[in-house]
C-alpha atoms as a PDB file:
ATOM      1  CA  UNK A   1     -70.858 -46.183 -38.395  1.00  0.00           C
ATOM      2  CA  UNK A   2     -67.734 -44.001 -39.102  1.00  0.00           C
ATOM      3  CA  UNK A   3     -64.666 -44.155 -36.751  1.00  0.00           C
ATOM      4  CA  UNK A   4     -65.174 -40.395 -35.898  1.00  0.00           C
ATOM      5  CA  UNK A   5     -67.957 -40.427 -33.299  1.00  0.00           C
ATOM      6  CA  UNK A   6     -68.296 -43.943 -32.642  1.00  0.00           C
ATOM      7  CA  UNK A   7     -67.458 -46.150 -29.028  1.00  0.00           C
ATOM      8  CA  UNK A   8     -64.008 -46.714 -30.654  1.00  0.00           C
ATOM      9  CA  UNK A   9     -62.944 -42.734 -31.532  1.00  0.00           C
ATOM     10  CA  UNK A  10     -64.844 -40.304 -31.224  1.00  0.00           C
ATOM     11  CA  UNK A  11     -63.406 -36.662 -32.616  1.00  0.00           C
ATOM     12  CA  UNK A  12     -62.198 -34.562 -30.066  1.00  0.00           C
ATOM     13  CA  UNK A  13     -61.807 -30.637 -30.768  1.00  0.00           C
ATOM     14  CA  UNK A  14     -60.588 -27.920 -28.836  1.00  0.00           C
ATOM     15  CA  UNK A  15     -61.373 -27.553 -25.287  1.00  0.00           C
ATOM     16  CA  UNK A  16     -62.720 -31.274 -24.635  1.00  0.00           C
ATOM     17  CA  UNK A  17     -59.465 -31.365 -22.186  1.00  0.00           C
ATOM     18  CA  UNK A  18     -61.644 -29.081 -20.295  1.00  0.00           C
ATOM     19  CA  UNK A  19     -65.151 -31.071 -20.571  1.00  0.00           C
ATOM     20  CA  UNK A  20     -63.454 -33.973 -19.250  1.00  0.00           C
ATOM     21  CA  UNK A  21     -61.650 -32.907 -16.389  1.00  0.00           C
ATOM     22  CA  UNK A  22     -64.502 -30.850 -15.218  1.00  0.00           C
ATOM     23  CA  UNK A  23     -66.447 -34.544 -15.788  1.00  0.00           C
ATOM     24  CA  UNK A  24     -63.945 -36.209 -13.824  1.00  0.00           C
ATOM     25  CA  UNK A  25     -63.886 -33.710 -11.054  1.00  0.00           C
ATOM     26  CA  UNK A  26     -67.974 -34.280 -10.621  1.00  0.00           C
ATOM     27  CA  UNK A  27     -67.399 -37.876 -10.348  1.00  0.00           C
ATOM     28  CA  UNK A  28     -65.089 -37.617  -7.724  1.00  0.00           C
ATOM     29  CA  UNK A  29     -66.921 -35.002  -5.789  1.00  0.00           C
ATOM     30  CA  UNK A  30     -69.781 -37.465  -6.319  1.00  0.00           C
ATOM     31  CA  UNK A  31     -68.124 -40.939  -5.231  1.00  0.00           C
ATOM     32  CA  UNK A  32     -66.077 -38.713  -2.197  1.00  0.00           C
ATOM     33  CA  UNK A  33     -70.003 -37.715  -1.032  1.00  0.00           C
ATOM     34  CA  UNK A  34     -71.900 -41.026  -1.585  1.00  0.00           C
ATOM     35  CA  UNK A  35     -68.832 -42.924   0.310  1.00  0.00           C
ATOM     36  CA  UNK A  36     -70.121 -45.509   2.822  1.00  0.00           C
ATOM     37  CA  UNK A  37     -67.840 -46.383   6.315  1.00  0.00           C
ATOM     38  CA  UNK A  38     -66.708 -49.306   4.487  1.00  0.00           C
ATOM     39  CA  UNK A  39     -65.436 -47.491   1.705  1.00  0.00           C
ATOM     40  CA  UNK A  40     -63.809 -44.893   3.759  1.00  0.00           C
ATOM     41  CA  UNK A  41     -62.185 -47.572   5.939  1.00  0.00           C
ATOM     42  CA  UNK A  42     -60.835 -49.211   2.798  1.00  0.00           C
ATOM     43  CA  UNK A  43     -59.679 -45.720   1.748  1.00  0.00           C
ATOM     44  CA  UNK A  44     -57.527 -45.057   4.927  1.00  0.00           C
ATOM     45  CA  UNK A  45     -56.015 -48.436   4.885  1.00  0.00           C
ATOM     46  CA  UNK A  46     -54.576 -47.674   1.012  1.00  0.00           C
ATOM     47  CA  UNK A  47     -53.644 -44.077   2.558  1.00  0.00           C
ATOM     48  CA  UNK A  48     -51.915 -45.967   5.431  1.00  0.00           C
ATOM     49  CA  UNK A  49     -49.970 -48.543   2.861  1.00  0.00           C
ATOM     50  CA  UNK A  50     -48.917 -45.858   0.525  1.00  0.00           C
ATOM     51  CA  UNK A  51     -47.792 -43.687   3.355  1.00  0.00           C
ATOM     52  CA  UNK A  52     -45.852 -46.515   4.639  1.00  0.00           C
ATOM     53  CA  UNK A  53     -43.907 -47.494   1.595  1.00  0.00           C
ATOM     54  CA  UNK A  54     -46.392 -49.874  -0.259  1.00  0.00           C
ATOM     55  CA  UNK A  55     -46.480 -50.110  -3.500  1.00  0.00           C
ATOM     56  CA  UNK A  56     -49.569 -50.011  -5.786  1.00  0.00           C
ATOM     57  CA  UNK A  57     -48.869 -53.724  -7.042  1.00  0.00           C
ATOM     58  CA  UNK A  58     -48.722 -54.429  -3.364  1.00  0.00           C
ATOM     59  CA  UNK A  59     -52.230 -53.072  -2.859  1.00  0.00           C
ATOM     60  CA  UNK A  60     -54.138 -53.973  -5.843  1.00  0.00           C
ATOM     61  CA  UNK A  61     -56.215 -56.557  -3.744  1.00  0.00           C
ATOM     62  CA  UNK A  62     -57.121 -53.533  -1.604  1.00  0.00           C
ATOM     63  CA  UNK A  63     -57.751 -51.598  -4.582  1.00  0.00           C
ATOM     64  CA  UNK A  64     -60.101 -54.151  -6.020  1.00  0.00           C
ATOM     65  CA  UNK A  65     -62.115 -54.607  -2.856  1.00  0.00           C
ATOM     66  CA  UNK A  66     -62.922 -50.943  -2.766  1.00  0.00           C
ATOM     67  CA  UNK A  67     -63.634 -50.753  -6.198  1.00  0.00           C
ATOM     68  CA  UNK A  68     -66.250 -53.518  -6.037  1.00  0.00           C
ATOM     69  CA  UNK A  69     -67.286 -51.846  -2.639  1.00  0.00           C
ATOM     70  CA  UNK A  70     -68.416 -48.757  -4.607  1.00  0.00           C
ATOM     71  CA  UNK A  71     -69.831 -50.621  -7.291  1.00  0.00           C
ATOM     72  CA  UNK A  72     -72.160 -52.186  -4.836  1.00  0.00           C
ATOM     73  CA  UNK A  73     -73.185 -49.326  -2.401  1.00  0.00           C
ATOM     74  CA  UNK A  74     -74.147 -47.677  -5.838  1.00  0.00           C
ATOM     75  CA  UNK A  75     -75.983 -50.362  -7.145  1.00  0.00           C
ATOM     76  CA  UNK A  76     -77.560 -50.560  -4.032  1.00  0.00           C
ATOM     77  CA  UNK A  77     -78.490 -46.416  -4.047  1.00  0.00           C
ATOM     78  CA  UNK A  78     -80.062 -46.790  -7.662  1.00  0.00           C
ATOM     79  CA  UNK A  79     -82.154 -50.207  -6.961  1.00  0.00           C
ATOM     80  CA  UNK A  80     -86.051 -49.393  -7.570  1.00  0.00           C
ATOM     81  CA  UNK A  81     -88.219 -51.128  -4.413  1.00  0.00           C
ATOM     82  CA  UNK A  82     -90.050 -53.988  -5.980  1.00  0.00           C
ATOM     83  CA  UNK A  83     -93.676 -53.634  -6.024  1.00  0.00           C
ATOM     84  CA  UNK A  84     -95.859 -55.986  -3.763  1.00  0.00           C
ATOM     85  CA  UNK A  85     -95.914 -56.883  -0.231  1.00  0.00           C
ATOM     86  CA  UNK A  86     -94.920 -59.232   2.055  1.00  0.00           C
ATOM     87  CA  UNK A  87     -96.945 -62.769   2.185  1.00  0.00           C
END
């Protein structure tokens, strides 16, 4: 595999600046409409922080809690019912 076009580098030509923040704007739009309570509570508390002075260092736990929040909520969207019943 060359480096152009593989995981490590792929070519970029005109316009991809474009492609990508029109991709990134869907994914926010996305993760903004799939948001659960929890992640919105999590949200407003790193709003609140900020607001108040924090600094992102002093938030990363908070960070990392929503993160693996979202992660889970959209694992849990996406999971296929298992066949069967109950015994």
């Amino acid at each position: 595999m060359s480096f152009h076009g593989s995981q490590y580098g792929a070519a970029h030509g005109p316009g991809d600046a474009d492609d990508i923040e029109a991709a990134s704007e869907r994914v926010a739009d996305e993760m903004m409409a799939n948001r659960s309570p929890r992640q919105q509570e999590l949200a407003d508390r790193i709003f609140r922080e900020l607001a108040d002075g924090a600094e992102v260092d002093d938030i990363k736990d908070l960070i990392g809690e929503l993160s693996r929040t979202a992660t889970e909520d959209a694992r849990r969207r996406t999971e296929v019912p298992r066949a069967g019943g109950f015994t």
